[in-house]
N, C-alpha and C. Protein backbone atom coordinates (compact mmCIF):
# COMPACT_ATOMS: atom_id res chain seq x y z
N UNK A 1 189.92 83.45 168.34
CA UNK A 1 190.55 83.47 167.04
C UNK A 1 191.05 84.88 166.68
N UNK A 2 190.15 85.77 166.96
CA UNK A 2 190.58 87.54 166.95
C UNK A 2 192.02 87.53 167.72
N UNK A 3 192.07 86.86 168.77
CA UNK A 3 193.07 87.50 169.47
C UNK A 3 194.35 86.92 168.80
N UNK A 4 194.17 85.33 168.44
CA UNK A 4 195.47 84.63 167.79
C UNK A 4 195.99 85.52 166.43
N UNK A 5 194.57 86.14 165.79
CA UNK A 5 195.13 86.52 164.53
C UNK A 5 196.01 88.11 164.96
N UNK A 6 195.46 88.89 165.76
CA UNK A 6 195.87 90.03 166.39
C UNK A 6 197.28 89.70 166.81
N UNK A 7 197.84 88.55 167.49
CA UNK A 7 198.96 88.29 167.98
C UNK A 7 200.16 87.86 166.63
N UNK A 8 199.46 87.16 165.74
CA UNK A 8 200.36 87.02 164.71
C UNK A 8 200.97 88.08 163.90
N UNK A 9 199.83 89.50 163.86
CA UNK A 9 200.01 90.46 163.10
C UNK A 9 201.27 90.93 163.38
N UNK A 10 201.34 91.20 165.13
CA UNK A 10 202.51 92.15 165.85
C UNK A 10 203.44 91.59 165.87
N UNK A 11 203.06 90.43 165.64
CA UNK A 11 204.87 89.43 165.78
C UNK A 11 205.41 89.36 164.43
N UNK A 12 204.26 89.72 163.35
CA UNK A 12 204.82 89.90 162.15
C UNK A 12 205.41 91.40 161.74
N UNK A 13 204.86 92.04 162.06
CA UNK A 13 205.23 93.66 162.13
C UNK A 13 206.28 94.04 162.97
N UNK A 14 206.32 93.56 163.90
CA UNK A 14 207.03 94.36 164.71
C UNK A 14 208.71 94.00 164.45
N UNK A 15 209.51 93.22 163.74
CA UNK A 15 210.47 92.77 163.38
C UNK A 15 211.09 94.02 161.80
N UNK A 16 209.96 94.53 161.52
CA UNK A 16 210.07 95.42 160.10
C UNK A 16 209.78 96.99 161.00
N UNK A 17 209.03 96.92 161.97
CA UNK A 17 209.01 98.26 162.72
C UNK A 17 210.43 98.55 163.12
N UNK A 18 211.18 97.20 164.22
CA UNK A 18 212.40 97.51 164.58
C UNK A 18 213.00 97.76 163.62
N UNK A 19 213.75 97.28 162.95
CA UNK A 19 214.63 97.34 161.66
C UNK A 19 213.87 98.98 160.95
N UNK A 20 213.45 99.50 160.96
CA UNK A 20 213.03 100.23 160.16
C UNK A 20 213.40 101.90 161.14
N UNK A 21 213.61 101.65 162.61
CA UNK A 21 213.75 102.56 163.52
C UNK A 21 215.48 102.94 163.34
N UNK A 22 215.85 104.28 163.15
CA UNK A 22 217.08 104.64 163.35
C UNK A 22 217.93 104.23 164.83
N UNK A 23 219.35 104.12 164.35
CA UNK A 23 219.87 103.84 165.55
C UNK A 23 220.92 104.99 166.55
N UNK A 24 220.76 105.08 167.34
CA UNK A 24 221.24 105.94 168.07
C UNK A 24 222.63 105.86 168.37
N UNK A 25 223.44 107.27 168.01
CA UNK A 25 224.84 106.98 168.51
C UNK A 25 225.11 107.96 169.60
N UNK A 26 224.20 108.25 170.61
CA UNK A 26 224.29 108.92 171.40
C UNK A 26 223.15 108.82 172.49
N UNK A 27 223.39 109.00 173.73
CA UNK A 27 222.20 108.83 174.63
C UNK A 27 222.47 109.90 175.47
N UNK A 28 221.64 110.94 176.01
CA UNK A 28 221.53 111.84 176.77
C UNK A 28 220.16 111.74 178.13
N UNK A 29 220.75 111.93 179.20
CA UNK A 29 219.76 111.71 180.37
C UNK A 29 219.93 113.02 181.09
N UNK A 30 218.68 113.90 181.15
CA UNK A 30 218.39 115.41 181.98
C UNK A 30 217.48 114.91 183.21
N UNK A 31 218.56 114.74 183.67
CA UNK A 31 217.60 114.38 185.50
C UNK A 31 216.64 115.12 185.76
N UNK A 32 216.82 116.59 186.25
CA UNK A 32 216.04 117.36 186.57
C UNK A 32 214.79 117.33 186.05
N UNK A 33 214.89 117.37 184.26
CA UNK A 33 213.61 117.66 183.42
C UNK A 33 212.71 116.55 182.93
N UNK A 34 213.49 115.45 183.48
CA UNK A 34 213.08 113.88 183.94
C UNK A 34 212.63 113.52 182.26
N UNK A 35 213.74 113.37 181.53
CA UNK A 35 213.73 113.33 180.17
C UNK A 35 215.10 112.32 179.74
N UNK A 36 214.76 111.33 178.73
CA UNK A 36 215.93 110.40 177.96
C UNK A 36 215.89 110.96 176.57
N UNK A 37 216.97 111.45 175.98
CA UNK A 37 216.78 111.48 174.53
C UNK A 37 217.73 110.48 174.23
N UNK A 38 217.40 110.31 172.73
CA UNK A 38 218.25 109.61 171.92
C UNK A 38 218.90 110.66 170.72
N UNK A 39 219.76 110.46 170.27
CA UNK A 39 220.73 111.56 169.46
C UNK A 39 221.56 110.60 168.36
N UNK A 40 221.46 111.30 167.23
CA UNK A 40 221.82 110.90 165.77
C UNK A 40 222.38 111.94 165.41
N UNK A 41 223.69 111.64 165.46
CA UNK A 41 224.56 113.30 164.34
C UNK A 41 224.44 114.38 165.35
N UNK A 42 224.38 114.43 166.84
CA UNK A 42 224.38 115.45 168.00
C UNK A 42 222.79 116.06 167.88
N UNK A 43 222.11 115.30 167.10
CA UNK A 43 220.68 115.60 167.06
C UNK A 43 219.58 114.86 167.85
N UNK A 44 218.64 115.54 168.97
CA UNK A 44 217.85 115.42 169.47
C UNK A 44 216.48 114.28 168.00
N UNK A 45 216.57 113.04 167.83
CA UNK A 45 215.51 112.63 167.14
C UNK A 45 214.27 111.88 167.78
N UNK A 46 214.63 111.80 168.76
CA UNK A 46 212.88 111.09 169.91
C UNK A 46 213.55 111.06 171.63
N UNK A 47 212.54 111.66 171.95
CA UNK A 47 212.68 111.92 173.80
C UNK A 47 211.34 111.03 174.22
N UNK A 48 211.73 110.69 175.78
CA UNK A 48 210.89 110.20 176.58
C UNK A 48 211.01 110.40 177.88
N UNK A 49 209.75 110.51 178.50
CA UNK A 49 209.66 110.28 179.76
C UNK A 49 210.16 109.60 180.68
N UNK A 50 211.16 110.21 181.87
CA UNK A 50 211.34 109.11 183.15
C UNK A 50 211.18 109.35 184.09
N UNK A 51 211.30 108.26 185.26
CA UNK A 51 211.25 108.13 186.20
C UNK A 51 212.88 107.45 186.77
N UNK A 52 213.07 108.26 188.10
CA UNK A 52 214.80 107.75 188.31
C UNK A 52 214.38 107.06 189.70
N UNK A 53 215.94 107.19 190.23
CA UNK A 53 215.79 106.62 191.28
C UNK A 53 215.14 107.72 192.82
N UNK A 54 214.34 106.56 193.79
CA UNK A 54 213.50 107.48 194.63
C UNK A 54 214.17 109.28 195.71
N UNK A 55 215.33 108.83 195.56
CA UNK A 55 216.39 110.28 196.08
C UNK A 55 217.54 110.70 194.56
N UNK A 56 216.66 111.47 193.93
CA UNK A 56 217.00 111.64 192.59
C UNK A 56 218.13 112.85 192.54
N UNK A 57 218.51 113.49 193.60
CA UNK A 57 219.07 114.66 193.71
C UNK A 57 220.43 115.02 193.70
N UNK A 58 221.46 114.71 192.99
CA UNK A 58 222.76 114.56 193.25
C UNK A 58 223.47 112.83 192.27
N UNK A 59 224.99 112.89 192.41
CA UNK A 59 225.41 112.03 191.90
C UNK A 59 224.93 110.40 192.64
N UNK A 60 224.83 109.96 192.31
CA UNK A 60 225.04 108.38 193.43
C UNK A 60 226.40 108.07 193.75
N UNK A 61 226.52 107.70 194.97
CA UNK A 61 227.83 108.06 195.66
C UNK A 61 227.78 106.86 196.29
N UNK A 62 226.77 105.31 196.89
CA UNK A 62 227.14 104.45 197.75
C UNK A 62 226.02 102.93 197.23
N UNK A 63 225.99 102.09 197.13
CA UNK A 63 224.92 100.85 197.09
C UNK A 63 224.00 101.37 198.30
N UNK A 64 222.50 101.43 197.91
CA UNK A 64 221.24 101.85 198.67
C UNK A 64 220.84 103.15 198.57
N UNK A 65 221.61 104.11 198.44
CA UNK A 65 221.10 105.62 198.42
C UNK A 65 220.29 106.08 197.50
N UNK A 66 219.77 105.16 196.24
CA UNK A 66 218.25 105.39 195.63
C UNK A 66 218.71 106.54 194.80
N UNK A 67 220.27 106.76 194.38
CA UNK A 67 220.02 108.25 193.56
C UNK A 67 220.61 107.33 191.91
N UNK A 68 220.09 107.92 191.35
CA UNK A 68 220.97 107.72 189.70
C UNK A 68 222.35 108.08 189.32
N UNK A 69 223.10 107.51 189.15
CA UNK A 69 224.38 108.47 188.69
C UNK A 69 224.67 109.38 187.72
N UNK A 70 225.58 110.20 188.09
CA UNK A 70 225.30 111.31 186.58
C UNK A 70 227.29 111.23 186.06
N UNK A 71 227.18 111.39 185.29
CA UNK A 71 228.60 111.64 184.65
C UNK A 71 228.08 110.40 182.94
N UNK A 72 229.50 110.41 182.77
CA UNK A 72 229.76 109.69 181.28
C UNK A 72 229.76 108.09 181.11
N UNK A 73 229.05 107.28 180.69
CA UNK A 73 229.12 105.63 180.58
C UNK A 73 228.70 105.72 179.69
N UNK A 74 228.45 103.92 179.44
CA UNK A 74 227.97 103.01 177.87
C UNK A 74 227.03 102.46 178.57
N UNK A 75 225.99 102.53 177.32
CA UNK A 75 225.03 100.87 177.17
C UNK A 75 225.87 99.79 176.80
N UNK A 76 226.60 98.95 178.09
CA UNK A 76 227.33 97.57 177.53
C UNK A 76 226.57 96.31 177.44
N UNK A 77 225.34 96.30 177.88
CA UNK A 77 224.94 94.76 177.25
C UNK A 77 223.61 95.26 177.52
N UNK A 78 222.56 94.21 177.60
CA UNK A 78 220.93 94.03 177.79
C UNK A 78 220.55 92.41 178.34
N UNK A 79 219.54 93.03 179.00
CA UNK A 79 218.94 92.06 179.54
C UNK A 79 217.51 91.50 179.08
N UNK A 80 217.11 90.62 178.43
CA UNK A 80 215.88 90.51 178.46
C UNK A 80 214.84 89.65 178.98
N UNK A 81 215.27 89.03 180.54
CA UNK A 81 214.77 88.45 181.54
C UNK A 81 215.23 89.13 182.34
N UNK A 82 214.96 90.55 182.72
CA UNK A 82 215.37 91.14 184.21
C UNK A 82 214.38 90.64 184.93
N UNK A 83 214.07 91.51 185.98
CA UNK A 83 212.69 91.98 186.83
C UNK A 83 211.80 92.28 186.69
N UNK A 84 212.59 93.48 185.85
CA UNK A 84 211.90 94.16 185.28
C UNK A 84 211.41 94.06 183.37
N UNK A 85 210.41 94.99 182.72
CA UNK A 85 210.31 94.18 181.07
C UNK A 85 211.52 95.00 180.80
N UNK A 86 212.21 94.06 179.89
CA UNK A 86 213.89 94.42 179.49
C UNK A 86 215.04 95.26 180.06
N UNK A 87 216.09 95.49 179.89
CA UNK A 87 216.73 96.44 180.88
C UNK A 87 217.97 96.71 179.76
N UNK A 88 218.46 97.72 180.10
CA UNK A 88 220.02 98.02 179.10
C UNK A 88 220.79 98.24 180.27
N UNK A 89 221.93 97.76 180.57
CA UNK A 89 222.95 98.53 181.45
C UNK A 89 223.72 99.65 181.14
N UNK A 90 224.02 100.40 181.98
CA UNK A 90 224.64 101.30 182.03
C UNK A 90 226.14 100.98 182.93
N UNK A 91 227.21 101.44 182.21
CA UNK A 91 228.57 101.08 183.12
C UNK A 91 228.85 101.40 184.17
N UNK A 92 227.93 101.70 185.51
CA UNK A 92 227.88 102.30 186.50
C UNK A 92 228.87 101.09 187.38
N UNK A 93 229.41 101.47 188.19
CA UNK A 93 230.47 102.68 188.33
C UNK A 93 231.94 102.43 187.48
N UNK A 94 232.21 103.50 186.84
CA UNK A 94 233.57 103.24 186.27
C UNK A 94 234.55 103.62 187.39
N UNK A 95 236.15 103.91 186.97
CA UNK A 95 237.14 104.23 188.05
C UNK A 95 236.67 104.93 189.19
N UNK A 96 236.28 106.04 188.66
CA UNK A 96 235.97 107.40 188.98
C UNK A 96 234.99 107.36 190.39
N UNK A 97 233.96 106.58 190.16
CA UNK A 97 232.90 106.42 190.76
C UNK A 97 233.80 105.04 191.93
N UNK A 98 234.10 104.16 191.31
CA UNK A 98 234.77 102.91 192.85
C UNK A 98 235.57 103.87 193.37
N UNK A 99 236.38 104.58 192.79
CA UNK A 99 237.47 105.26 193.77
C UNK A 99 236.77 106.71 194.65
N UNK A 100 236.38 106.97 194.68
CA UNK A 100 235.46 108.16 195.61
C UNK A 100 234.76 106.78 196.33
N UNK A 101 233.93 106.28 196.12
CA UNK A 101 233.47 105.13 196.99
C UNK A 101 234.35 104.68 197.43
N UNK A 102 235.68 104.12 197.51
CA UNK A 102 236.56 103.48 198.33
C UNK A 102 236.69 104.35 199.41
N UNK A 103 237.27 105.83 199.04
CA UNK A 103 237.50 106.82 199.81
C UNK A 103 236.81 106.78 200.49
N UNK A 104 235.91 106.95 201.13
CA UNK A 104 234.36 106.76 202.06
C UNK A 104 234.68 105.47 202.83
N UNK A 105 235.10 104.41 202.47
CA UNK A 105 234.57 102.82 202.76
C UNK A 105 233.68 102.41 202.18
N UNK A 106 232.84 103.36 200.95
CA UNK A 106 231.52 102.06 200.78
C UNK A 106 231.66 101.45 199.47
N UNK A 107 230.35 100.80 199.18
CA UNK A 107 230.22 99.53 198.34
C UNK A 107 229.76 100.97 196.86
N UNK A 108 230.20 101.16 195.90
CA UNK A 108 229.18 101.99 194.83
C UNK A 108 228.04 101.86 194.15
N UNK A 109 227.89 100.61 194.54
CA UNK A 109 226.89 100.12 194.23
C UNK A 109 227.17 99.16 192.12
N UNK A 110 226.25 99.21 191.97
CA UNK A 110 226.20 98.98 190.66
C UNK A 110 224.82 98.47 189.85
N UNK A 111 224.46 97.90 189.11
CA UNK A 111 222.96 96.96 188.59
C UNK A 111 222.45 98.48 188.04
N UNK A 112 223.01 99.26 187.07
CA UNK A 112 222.23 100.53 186.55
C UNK A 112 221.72 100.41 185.58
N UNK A 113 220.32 100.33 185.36
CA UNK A 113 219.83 100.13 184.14
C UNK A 113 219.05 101.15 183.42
N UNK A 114 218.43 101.29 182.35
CA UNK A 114 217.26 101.60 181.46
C UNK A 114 216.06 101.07 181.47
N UNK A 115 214.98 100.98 182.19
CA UNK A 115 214.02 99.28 182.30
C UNK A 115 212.50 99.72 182.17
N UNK A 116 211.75 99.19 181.45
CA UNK A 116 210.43 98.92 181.82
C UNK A 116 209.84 98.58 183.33
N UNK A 117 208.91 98.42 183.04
CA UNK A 117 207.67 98.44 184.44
C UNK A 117 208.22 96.75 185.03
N UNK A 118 207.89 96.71 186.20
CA UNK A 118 208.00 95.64 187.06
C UNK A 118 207.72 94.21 186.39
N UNK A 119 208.14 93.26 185.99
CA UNK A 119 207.40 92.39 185.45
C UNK A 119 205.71 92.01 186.03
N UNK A 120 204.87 92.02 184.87
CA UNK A 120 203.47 91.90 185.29
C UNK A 120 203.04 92.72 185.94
N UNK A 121 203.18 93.98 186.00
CA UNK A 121 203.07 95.16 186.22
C UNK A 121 203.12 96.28 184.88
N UNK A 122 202.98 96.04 184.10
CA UNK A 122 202.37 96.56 182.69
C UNK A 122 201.51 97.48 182.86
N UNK A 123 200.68 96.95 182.77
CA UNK A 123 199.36 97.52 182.82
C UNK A 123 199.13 98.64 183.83
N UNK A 124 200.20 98.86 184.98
CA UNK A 124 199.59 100.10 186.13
C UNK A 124 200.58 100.50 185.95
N UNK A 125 200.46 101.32 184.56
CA UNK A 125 201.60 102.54 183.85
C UNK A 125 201.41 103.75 184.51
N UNK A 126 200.29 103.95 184.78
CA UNK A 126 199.88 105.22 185.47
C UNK A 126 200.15 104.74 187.18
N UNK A 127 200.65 104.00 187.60
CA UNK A 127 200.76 104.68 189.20
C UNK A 127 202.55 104.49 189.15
N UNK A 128 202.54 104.25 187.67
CA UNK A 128 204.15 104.39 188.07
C UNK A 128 205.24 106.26 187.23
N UNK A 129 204.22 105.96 186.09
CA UNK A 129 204.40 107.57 185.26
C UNK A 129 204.19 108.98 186.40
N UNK A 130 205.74 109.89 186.67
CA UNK A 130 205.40 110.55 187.10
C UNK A 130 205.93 110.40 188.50
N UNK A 131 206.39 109.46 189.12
CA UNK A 131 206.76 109.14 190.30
C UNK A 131 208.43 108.26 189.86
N UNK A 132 209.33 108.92 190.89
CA UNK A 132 210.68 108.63 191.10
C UNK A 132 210.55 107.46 192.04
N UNK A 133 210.98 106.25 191.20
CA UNK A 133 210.44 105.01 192.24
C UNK A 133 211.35 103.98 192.20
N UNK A 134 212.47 104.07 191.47
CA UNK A 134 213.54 102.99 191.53
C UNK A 134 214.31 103.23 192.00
N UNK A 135 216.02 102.09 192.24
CA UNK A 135 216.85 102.02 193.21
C UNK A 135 217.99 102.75 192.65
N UNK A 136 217.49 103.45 191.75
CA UNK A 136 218.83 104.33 190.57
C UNK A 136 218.74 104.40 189.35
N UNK A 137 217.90 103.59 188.95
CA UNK A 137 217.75 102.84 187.80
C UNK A 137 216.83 104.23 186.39
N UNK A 138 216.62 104.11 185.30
CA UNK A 138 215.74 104.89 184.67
C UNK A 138 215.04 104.48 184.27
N UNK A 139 213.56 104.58 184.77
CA UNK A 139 212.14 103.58 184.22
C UNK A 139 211.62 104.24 182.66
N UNK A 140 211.16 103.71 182.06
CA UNK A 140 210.33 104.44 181.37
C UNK A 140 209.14 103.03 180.79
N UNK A 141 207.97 103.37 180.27
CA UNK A 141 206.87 102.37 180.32
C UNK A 141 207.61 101.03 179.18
N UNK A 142 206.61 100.23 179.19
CA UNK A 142 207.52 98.53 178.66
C UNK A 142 207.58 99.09 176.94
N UNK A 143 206.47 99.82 176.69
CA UNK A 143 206.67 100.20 175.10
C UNK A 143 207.52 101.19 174.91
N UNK A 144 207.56 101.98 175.25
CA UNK A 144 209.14 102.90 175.51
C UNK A 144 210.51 101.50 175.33
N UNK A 145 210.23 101.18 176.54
CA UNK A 145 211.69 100.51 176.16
C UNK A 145 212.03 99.52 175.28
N UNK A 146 210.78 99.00 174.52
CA UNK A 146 210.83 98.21 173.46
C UNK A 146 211.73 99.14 172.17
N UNK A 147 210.67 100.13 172.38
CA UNK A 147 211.44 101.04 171.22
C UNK A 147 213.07 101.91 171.54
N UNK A 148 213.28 101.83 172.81
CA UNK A 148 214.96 102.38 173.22
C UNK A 148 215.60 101.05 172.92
N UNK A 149 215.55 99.81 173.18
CA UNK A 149 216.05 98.54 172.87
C UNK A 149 216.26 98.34 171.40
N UNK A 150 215.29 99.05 170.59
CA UNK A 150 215.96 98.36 169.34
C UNK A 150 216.53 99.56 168.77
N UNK A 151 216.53 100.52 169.49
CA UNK A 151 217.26 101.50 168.84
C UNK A 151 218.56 102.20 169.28
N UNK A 152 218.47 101.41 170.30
CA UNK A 152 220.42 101.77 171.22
C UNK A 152 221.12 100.69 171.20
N UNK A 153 222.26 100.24 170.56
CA UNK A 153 222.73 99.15 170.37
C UNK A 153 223.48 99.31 171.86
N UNK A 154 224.67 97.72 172.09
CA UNK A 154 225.37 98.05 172.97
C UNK A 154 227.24 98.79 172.18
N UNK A 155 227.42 99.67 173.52
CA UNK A 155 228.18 100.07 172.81
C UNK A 155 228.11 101.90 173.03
N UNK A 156 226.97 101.99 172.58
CA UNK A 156 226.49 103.34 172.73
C UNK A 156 227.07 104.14 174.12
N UNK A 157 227.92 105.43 174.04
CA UNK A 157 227.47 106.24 174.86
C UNK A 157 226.37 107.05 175.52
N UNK A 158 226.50 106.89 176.91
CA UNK A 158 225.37 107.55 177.65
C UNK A 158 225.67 108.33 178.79
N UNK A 159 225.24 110.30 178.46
CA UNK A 159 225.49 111.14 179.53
C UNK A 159 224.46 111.02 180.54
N UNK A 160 224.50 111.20 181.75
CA UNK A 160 223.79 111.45 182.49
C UNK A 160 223.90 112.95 182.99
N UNK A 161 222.89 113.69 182.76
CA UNK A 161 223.28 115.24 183.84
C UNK A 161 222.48 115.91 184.88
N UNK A 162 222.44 116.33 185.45
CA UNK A 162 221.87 116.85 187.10
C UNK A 162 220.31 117.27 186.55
């Protein structure tokens, strides 16, 4: 009965928490310092922790090479049955990015997201905090991205930088 009433609380709250969270008209990603902010008025108002993809070092340049891309996109839609708990896309690859990939011959890949922990994988926040472990993608824990989800609409610009 504790737990039913515990479950009703958050499902009642948490609808006045979202709504109550500012919305972001800006998204900034510092690879190196393995940091997401969110930005209101060119203002830094809440940062978080990430984790990128497992060869984090450079632009992503091909489908498989495990790096994140860096340059200028949008959050254009969301997912909330990924793989992973929720996901935001990122417009990976625009012109810029297929055409240097053509040049080469390869595929640029694409599927760039924002995402929580593995589905059902929650709970082992700690063997994932701290470790570069996705295919490009930017992890950060499932409550993190609860709170980037209701606070980045789609639409939003998002830098990525080295």
């Amino acid at each position: 009965m504790k737990r039913l009433v515990c479950v009703f609380a958050i499902l009642c709250v948490l609808p006045l928490w979202a709504t109550s969270l500012p919305q972001a008209d800006s998204v900034l990603i510092m690879k190196a310092q393995r940091k997401l902010y969110l930005l209101k008025n060119g203002e830094v108002y809440r940062d978080y922790d990430i984790s990128l993809g497992a060869n984090p070092i450079g632009h992503k340049r091909h489908l498989g090479d495990k790096r994140t891309p860096e340059g200028r996109y949008i959050i254009d839609y969301r997912n909330a049955q990924s793989r992973f708990y929720r996901s935001l896309h990122i417009s990976y690859p625009n012109k810029e990015d297929k055409s240097l990939a053509s040049q080469r011959g390869l595929n640029p890949g694409g599927a760039i997201f924002i995402h929580g922990l593995p589905n059902g994988r929650g709970h082992l926040v700690n063997n994932y905090r701290g470790y570069d472990w996705t295919h490009g993608c930017i992890a950060v824990t499932n409550q993190e991205v609860d709170e980037i989800w209701a606070q980045v609409p789609n639409g939003t610009p998002i830098e990525i930088k080295p």
